[in-house]
N, C-alpha and C. Protein backbone atom coordinates (compact mmCIF):
# COMPACT_ATOMS: atom_id res chain seq x y z
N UNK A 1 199.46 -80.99 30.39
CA UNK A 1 200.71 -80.25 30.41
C UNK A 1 200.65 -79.12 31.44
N UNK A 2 199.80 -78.31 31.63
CA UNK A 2 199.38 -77.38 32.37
C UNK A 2 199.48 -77.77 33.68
N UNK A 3 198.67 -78.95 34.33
CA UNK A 3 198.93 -79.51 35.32
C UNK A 3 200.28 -79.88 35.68
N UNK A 4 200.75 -80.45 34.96
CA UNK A 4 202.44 -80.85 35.49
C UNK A 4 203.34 -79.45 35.36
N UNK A 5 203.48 -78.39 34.86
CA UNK A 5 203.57 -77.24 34.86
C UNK A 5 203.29 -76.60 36.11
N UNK A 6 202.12 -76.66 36.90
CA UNK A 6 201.76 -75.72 37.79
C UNK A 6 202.09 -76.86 39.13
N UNK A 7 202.68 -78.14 39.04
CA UNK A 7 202.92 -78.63 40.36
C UNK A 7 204.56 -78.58 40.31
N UNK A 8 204.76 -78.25 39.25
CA UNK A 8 206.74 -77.91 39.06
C UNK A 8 206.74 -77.25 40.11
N UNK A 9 208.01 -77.25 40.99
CA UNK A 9 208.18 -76.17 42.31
C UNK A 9 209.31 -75.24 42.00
N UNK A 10 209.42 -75.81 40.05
CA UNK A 10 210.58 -74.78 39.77
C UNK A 10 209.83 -73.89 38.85
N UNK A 11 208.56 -73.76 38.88
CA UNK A 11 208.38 -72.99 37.75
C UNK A 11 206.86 -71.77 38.38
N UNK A 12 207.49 -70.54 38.20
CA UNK A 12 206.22 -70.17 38.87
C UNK A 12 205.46 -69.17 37.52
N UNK A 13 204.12 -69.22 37.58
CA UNK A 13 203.65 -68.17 37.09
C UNK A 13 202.79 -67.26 37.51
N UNK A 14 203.13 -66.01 36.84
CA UNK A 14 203.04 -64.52 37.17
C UNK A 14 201.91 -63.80 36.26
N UNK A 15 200.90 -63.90 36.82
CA UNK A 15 199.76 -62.98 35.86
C UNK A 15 199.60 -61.33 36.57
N UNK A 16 198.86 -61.06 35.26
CA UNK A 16 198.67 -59.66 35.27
C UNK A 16 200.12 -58.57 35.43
N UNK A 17 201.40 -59.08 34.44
CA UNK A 17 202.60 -58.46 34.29
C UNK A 17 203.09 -58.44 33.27
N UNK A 18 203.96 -57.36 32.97
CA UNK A 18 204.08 -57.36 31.71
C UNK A 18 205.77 -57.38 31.79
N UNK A 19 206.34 -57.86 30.65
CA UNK A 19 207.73 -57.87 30.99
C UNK A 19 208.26 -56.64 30.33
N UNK A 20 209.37 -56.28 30.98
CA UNK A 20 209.80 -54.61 30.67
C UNK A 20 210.93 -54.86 30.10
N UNK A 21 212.01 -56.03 30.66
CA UNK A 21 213.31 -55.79 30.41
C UNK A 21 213.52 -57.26 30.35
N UNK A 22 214.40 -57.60 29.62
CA UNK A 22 215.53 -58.64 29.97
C UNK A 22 216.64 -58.74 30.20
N UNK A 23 217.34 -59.12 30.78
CA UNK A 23 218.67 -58.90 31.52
C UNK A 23 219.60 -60.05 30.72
N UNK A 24 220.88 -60.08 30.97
CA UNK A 24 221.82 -60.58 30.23
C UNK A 24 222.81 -60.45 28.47
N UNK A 25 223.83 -60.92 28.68
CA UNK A 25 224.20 -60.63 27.56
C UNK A 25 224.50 -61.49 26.56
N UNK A 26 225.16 -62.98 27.15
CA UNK A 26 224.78 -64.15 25.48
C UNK A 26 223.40 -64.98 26.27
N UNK A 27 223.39 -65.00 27.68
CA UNK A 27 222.24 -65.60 28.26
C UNK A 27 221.39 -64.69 29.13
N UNK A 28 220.53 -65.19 29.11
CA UNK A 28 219.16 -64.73 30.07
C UNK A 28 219.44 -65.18 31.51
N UNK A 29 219.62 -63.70 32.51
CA UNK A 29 220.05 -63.74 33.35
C UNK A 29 219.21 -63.20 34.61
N UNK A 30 218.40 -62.62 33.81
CA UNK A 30 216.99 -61.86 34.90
C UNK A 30 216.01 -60.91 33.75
N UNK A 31 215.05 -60.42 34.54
CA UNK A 31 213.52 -60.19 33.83
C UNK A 31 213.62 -58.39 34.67
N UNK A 32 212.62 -57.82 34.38
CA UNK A 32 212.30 -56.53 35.01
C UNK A 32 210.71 -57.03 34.30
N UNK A 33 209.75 -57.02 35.73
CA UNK A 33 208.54 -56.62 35.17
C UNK A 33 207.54 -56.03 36.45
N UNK A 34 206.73 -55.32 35.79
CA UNK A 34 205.60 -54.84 36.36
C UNK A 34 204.28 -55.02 36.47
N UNK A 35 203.92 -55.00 37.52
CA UNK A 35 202.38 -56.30 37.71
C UNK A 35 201.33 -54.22 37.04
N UNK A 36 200.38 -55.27 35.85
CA UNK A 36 199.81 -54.28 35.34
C UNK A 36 198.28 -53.95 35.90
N UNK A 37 198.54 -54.43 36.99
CA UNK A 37 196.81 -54.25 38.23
C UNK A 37 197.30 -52.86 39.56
N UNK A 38 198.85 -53.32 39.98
CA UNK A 38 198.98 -52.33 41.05
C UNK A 38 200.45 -51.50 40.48
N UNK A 39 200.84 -51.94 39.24
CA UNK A 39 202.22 -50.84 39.01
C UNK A 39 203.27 -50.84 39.77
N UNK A 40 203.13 -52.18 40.34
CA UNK A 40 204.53 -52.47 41.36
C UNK A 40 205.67 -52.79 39.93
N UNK A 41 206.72 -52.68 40.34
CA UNK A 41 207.86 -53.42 39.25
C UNK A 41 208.28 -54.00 40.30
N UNK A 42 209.48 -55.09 39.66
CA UNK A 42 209.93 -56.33 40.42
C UNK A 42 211.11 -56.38 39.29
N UNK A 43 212.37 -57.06 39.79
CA UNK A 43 213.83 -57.75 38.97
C UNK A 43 213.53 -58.90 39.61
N UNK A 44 213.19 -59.94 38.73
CA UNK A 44 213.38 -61.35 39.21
C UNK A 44 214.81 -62.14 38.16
N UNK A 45 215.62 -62.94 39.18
CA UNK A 45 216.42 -63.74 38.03
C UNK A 45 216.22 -64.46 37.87
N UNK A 46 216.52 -64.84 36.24
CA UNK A 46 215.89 -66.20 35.70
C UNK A 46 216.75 -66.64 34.54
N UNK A 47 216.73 -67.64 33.86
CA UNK A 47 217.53 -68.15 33.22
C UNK A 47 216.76 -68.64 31.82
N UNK A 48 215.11 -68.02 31.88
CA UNK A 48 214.48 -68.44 30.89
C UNK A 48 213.51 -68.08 30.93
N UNK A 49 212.76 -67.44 29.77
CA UNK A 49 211.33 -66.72 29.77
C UNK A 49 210.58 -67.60 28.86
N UNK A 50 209.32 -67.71 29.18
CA UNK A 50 208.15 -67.82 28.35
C UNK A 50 207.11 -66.86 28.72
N UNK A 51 206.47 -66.16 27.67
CA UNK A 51 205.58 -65.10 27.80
C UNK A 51 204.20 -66.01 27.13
N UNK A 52 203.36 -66.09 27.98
CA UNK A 52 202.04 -66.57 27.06
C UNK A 52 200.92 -65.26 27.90
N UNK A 53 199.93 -65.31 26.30
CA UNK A 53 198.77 -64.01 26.94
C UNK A 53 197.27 -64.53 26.90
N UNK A 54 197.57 -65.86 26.65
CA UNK A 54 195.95 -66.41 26.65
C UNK A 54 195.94 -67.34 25.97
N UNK A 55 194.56 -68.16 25.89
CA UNK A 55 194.10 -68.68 24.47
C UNK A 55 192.94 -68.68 24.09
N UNK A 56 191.83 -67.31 24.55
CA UNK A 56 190.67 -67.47 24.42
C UNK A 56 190.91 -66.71 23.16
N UNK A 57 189.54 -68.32 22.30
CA UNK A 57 189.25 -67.20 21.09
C UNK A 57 188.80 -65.94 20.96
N UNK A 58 189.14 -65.16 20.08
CA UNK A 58 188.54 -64.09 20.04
C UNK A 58 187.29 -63.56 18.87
N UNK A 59 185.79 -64.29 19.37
CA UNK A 59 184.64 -64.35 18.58
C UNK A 59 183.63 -63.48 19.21
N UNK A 60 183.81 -62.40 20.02
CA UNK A 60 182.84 -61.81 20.15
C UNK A 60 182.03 -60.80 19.65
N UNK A 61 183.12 -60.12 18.11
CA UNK A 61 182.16 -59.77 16.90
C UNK A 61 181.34 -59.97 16.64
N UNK A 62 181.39 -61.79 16.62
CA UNK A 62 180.74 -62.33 15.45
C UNK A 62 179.68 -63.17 16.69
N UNK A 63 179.10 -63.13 17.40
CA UNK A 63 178.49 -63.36 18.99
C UNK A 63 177.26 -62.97 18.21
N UNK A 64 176.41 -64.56 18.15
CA UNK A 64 175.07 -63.47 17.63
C UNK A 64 174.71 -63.29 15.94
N UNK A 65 175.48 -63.67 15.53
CA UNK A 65 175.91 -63.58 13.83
C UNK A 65 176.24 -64.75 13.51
N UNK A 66 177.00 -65.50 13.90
CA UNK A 66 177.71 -66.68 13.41
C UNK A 66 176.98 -67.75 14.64
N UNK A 67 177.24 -69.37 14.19
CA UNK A 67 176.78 -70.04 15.10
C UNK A 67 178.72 -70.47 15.59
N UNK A 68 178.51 -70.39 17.08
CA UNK A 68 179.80 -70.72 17.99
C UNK A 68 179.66 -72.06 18.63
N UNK A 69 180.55 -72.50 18.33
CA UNK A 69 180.84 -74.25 19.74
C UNK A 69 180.53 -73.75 21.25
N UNK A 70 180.79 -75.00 21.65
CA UNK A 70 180.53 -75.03 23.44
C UNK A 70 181.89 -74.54 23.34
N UNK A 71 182.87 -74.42 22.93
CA UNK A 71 184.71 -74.21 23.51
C UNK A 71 184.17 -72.56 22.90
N UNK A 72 183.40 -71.93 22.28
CA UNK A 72 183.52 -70.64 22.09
C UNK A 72 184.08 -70.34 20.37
N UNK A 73 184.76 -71.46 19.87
CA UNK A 73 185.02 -71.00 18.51
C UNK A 73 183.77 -70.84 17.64
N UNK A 74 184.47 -70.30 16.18
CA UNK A 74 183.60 -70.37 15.68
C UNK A 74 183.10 -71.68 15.28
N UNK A 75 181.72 -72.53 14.64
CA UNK A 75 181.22 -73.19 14.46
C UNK A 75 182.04 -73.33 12.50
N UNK A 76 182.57 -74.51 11.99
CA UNK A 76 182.60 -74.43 10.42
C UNK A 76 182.24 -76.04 9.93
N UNK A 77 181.83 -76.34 9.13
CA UNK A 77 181.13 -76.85 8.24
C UNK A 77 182.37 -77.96 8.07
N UNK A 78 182.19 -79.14 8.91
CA UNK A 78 183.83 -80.49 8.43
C UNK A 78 184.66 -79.50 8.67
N UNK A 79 185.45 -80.16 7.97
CA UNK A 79 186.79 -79.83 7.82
C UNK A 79 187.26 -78.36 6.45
N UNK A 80 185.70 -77.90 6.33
CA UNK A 80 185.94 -76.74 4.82
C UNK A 80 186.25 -75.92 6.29
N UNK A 81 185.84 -74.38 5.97
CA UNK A 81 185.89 -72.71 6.37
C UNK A 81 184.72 -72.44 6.63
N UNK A 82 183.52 -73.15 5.92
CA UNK A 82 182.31 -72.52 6.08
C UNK A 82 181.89 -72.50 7.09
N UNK A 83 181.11 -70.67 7.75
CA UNK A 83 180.28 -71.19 8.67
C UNK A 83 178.59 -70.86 8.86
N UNK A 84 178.05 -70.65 9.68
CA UNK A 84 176.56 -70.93 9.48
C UNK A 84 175.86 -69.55 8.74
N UNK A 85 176.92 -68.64 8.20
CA UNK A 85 176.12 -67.47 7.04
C UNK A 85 176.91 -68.20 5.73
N UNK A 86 176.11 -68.27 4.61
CA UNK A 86 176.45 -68.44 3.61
C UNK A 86 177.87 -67.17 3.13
N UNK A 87 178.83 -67.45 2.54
CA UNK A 87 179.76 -66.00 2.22
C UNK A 87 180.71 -65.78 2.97
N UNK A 88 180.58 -66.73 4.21
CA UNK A 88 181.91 -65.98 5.31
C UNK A 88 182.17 -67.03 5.99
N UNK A 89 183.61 -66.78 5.83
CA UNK A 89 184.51 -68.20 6.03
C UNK A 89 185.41 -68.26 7.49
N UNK A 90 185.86 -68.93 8.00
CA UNK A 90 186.58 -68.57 9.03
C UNK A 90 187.69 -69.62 9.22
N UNK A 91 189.43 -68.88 9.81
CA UNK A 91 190.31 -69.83 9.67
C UNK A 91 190.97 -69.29 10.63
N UNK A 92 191.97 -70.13 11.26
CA UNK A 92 193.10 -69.92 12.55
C UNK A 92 192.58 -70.21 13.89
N UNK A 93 192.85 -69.27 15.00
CA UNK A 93 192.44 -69.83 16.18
C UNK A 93 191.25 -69.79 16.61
N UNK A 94 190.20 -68.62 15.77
CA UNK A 94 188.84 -69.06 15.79
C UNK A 94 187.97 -70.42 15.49
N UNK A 95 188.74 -71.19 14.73
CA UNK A 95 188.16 -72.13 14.71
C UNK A 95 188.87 -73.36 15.33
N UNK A 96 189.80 -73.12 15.86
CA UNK A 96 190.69 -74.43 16.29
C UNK A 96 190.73 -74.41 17.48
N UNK A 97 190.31 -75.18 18.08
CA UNK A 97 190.05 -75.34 20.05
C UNK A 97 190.89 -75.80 20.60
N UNK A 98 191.92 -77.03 19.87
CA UNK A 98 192.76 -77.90 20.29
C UNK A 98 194.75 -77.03 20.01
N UNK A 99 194.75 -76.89 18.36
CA UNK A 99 195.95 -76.61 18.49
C UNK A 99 196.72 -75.41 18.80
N UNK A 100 195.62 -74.17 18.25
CA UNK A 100 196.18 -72.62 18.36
C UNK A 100 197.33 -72.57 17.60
N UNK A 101 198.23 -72.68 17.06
CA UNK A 101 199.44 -72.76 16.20
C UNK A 101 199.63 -71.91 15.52
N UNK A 102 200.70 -71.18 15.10
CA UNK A 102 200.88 -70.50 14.07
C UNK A 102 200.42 -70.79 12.55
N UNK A 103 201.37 -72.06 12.36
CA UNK A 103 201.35 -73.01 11.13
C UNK A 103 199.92 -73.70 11.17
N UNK A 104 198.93 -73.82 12.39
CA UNK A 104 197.79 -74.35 12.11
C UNK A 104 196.95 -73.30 11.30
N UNK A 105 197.04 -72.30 11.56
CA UNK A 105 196.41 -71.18 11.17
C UNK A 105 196.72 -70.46 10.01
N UNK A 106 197.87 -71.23 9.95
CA UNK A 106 198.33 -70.71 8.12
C UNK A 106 197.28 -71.95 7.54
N UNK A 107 197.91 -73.00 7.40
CA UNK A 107 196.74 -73.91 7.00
C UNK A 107 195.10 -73.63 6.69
N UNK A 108 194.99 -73.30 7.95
CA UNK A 108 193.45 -72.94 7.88
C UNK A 108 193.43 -71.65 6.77
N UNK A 109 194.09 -71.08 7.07
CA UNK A 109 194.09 -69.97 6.29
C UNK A 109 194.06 -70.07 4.57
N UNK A 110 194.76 -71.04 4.28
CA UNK A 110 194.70 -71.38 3.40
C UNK A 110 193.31 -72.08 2.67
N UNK A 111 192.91 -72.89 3.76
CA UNK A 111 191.52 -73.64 3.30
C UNK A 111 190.59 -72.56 3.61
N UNK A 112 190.68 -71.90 4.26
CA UNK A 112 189.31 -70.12 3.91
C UNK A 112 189.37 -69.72 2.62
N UNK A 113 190.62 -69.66 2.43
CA UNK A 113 190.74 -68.29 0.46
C UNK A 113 190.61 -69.72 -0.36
N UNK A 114 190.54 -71.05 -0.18
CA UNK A 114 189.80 -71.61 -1.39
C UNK A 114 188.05 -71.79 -1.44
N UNK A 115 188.11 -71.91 0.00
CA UNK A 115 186.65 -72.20 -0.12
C UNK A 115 185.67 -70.94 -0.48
N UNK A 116 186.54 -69.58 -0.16
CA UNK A 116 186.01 -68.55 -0.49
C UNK A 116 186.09 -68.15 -2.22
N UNK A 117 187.12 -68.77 -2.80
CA UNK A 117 187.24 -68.85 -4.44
C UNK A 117 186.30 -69.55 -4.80
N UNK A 118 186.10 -70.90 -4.14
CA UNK A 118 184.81 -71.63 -4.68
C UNK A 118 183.60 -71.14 -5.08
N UNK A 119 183.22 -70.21 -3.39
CA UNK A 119 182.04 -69.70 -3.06
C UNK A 119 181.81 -68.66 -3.99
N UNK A 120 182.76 -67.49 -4.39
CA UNK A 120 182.40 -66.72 -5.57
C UNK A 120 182.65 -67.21 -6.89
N UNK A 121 183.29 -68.53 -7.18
CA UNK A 121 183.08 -68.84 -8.54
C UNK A 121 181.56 -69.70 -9.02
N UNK A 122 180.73 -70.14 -7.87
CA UNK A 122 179.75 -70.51 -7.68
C UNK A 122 178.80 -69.22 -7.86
N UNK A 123 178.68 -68.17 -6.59
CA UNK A 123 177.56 -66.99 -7.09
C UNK A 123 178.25 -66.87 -8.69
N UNK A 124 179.21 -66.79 -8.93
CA UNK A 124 179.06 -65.83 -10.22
C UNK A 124 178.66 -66.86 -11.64
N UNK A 125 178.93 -68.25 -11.52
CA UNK A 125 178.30 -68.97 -12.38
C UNK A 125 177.04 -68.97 -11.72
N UNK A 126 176.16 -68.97 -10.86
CA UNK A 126 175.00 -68.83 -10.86
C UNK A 126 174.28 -67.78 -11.33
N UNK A 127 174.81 -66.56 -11.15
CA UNK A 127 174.47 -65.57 -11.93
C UNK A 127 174.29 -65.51 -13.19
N UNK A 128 175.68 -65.94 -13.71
CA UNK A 128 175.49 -65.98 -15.24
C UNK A 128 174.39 -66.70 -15.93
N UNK A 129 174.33 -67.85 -15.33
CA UNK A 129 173.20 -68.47 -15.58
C UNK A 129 171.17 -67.92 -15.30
N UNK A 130 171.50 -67.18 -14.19
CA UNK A 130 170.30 -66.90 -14.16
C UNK A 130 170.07 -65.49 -15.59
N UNK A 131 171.42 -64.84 -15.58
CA UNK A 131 171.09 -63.41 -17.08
C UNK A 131 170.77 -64.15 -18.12
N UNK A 132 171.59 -65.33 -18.07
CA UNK A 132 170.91 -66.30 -19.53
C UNK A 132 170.07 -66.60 -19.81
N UNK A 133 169.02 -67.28 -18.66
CA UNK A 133 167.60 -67.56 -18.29
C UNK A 133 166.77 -66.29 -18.79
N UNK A 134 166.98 -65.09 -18.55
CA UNK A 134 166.11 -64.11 -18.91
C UNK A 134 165.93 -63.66 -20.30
């Protein structure tokens, strides 16, 4: 997609800018932005914005702590949350290389807070069991 995107001769993109303004009143009629390296501003017209700011995960907290893929996410266990510390789960675009999504990341999100219910209903029946033992 990217490729057919960047050989469009109608479509250009503009890094290191931030958009300031939009112009128009039921349609999009022009942009105001400023390149955020030299503080030039620019009015370009346009008839349609897309703003994207990346898609690198963002794992460098956990750099060193957690085990990471070759793409940089985090590393999890199948298709659960788990990852290579016992206790800590991980969901959304840290772990997803392919889709980045909003709704993927609710999902995931969702499969973290069970596997993390699991994980403490597990220590704490293990526990109980070990006060019993004594």
């Amino acid at each position: 997609m990217l490729d057919r995107a960047t050989a469009d001769p109608k479509i250009e993109f503009i890094m290191n800018a931030r958009v300031e303004q939009i112009f128009g009143a039921d349609l999009v009629s022009g942009i105001g932005i400023v390149d955020t390296v030299t503080g030039e501003q620019r009015t370009l017209d346009v008839s349609g914005v897309f703003v994207a700011i990346g898609a690198d995960p963002r794992t460098h907290l956990v750099h060193g702590v957690l085990e990471l893929t070759e793409q940089g996410t985090i590393a999890v266990e199948g298709r659960s949350s788990r990852t290579s510390l016992p206790g800590v789960f991980a969901a959304g675009d840290v772990v997803d290389p392919t889709y980045k999504q909003a709704i993927t990341a609710a999902g995931s999100g969702t499969v973290a807070a069970l596997d993390a219910q699991h994980y403490l209903e597990t220590v704490h029946d293990a526990s109980r069991t070990a006060a019993a033992a004594v």
